[in-house]
C-alpha atoms as a PDB file:
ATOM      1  CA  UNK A   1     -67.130  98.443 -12.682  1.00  0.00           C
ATOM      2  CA  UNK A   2     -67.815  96.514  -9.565  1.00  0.00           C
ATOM      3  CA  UNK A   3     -64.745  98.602  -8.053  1.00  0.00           C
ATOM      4  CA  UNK A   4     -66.533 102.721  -9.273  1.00  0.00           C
ATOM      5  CA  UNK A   5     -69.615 100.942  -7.714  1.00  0.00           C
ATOM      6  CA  UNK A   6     -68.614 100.135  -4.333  1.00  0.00           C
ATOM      7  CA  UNK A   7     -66.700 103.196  -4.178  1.00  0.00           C
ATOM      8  CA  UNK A   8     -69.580 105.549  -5.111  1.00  0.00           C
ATOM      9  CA  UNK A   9     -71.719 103.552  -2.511  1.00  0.00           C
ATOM     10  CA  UNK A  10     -69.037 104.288   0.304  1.00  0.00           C
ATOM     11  CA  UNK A  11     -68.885 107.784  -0.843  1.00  0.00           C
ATOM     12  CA  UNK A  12     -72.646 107.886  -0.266  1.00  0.00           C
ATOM     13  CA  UNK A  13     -72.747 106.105   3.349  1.00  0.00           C
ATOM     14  CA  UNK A  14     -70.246 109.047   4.439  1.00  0.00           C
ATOM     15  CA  UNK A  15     -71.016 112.049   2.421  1.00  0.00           C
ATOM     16  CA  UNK A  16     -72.124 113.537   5.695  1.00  0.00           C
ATOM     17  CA  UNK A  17     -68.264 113.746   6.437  1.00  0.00           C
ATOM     18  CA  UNK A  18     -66.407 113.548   3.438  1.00  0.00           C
ATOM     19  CA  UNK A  19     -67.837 116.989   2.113  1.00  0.00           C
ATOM     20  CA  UNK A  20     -66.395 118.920   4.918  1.00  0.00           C
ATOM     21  CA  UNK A  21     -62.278 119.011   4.229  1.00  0.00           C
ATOM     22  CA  UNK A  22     -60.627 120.259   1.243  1.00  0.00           C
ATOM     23  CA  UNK A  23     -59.500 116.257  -0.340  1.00  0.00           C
ATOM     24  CA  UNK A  24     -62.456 114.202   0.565  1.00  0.00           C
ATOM     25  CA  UNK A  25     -64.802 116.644  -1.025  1.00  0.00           C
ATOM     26  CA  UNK A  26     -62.632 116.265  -4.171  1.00  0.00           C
ATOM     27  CA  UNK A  27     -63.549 112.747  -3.879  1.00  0.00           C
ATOM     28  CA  UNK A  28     -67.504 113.682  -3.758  1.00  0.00           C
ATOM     29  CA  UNK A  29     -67.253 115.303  -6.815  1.00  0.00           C
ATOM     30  CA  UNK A  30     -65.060 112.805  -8.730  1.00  0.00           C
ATOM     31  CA  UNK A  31     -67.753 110.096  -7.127  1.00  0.00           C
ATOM     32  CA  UNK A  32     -70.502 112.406  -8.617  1.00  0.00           C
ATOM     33  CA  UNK A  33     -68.526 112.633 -12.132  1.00  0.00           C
ATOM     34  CA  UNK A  34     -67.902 108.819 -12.365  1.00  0.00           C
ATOM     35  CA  UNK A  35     -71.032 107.791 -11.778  1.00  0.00           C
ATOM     36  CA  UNK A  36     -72.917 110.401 -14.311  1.00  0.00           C
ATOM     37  CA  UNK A  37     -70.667 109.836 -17.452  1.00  0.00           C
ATOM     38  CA  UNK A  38     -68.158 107.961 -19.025  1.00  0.00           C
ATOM     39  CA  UNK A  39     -68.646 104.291 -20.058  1.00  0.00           C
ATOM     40  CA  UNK A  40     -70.038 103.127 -16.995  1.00  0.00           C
ATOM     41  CA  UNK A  41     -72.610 105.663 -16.087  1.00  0.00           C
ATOM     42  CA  UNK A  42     -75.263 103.578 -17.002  1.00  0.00           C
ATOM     43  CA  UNK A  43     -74.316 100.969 -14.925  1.00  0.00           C
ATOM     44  CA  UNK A  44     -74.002 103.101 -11.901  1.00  0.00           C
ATOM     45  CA  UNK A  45     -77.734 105.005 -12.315  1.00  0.00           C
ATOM     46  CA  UNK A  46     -78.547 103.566  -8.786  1.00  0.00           C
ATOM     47  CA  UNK A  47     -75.518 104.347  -7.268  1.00  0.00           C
ATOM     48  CA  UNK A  48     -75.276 107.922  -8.430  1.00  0.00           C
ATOM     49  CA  UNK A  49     -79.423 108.415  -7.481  1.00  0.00           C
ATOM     50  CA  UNK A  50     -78.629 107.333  -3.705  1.00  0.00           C
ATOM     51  CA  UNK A  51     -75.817 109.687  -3.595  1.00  0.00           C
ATOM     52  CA  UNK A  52     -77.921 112.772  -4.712  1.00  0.00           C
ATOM     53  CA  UNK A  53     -80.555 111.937  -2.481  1.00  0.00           C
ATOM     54  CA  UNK A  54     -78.041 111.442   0.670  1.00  0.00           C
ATOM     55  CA  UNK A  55     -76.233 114.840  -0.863  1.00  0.00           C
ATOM     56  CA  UNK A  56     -80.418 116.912  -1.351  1.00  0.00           C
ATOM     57  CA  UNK A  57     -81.449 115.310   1.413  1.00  0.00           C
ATOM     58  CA  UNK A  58     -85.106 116.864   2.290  1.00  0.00           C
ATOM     59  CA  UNK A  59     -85.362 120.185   0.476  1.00  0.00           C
ATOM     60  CA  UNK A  60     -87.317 121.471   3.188  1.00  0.00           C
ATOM     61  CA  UNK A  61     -84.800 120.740   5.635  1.00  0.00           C
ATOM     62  CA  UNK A  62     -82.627 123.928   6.464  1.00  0.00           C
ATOM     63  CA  UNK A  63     -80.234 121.547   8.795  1.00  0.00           C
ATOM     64  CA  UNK A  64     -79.701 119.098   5.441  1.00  0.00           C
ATOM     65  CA  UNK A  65     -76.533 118.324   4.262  1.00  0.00           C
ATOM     66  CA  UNK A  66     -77.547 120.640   0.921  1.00  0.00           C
ATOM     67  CA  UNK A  67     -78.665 123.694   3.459  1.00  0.00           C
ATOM     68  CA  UNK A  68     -75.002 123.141   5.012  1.00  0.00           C
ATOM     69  CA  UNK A  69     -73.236 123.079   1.652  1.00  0.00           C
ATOM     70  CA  UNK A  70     -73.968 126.207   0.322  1.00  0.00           C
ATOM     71  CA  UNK A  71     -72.261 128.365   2.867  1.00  0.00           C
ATOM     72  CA  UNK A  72     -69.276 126.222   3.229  1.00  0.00           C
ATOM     73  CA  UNK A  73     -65.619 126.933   1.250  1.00  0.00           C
ATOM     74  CA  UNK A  74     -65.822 123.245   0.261  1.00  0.00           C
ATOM     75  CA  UNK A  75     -69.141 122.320  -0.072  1.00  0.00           C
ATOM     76  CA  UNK A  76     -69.923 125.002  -2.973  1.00  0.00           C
ATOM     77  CA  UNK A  77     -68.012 122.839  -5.332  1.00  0.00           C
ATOM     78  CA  UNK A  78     -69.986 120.001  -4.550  1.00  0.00           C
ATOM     79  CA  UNK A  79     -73.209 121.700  -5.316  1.00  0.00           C
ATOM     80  CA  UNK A  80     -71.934 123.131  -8.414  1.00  0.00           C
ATOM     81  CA  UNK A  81     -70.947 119.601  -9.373  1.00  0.00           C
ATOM     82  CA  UNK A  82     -74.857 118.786  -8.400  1.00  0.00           C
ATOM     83  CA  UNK A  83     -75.928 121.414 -10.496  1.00  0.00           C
ATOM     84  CA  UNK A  84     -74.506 119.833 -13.325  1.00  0.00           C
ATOM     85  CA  UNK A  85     -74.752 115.990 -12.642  1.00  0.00           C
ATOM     86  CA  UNK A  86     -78.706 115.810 -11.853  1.00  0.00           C
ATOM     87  CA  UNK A  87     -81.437 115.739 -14.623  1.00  0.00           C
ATOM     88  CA  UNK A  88     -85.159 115.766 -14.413  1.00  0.00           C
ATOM     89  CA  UNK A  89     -86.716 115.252 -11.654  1.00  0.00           C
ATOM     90  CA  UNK A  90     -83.667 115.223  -9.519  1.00  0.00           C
ATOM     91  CA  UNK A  91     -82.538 118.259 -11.023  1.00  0.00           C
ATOM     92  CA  UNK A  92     -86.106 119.912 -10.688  1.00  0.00           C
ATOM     93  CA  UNK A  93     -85.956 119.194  -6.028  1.00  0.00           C
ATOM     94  CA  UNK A  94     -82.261 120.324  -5.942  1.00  0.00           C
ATOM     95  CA  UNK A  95     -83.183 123.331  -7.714  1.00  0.00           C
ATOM     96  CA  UNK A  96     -86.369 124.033  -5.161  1.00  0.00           C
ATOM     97  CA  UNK A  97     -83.812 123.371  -2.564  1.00  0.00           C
ATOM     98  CA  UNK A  98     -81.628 125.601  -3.910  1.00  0.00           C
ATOM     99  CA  UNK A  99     -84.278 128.958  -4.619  1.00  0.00           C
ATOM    100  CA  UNK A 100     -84.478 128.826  -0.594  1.00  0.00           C
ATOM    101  CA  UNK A 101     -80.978 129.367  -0.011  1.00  0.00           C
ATOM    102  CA  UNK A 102     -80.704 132.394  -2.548  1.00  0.00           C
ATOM    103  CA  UNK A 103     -80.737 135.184   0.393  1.00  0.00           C
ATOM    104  CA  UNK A 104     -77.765 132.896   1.648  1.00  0.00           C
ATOM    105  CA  UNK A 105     -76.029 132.701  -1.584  1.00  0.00           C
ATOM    106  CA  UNK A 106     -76.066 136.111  -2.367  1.00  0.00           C
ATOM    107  CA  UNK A 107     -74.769 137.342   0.880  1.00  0.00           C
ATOM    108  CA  UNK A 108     -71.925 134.219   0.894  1.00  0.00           C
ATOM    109  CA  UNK A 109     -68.450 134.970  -1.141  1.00  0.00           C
ATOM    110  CA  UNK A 110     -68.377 132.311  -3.054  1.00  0.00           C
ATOM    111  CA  UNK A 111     -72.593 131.811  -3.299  1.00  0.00           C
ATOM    112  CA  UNK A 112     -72.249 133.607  -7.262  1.00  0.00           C
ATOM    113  CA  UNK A 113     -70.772 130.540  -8.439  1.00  0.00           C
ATOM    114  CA  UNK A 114     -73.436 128.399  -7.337  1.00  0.00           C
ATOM    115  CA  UNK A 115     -75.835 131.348  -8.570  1.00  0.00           C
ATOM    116  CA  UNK A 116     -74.183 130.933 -11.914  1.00  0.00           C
ATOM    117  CA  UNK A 117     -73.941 127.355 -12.296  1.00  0.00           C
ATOM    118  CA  UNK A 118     -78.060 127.223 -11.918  1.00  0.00           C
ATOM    119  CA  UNK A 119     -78.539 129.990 -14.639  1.00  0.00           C
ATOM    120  CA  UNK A 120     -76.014 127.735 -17.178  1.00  0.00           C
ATOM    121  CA  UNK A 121     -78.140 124.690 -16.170  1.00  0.00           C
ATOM    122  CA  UNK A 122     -81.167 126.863 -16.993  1.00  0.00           C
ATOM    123  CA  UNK A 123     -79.816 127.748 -19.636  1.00  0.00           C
ATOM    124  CA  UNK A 124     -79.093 124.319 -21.417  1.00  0.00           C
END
């Protein structure tokens, strides 16, 4: 436990990085996943909150690390990962956040996946 915890916390101190190249933003997800199920999700509630907010950042911020996300190869998985991981209130700012960048999602190749991921979270 003590070992998911200090690894979700590093995740969070350089998300700002680690989203950017193919591997490392495998790791944000799997940091994302860890910390949102399995038996120690509970345990890590603070952990995976201070990623979120590092990965939303200020909704009204178009230069956020969220903003940059949704037009990059990498960083759509990451916000699809969001998408599912986040509940309530979370869930209610990323999805703000997210309404702003539609124009950008719909003109970006891979933008329809995010598209899709927040009607399937609408949907459930």
């Amino acid at each position: 436990l003590e070992d998911k915890r200090e690894i979700v916390r590093a995740v969070a101190r350089n998300v700002d990085s680690l989203w950017r190249s193919k591997c490392s933003s495998h790791v944000v997800e799997k940091a994302l996943e860890i910390a949102s199920e399995g038996q120690h999700s509970g345990s890590l509630e603070a952990e995976r909150s201070a990623l979120v907010s590092k990965l939303i950042g200020d909704p009204s911020d178009r230069s956020s690390i969220l903003h940059q996300m949704v037009g990059d190869r990498f960083g759509t998985f990451i916000v699809q990962r969001l998408i599912e991981h986040t509940q309530g209130h979370e869930k209610e700012i990323l999805k703000q956040a997210l309404q702003r960048c539609v124009p950008l999602l719909k003109r970006h190749p891979r933008g329809k996946y995010i598209l899709d991921a927040l009607k399937r979270a609408a949907m459930s």
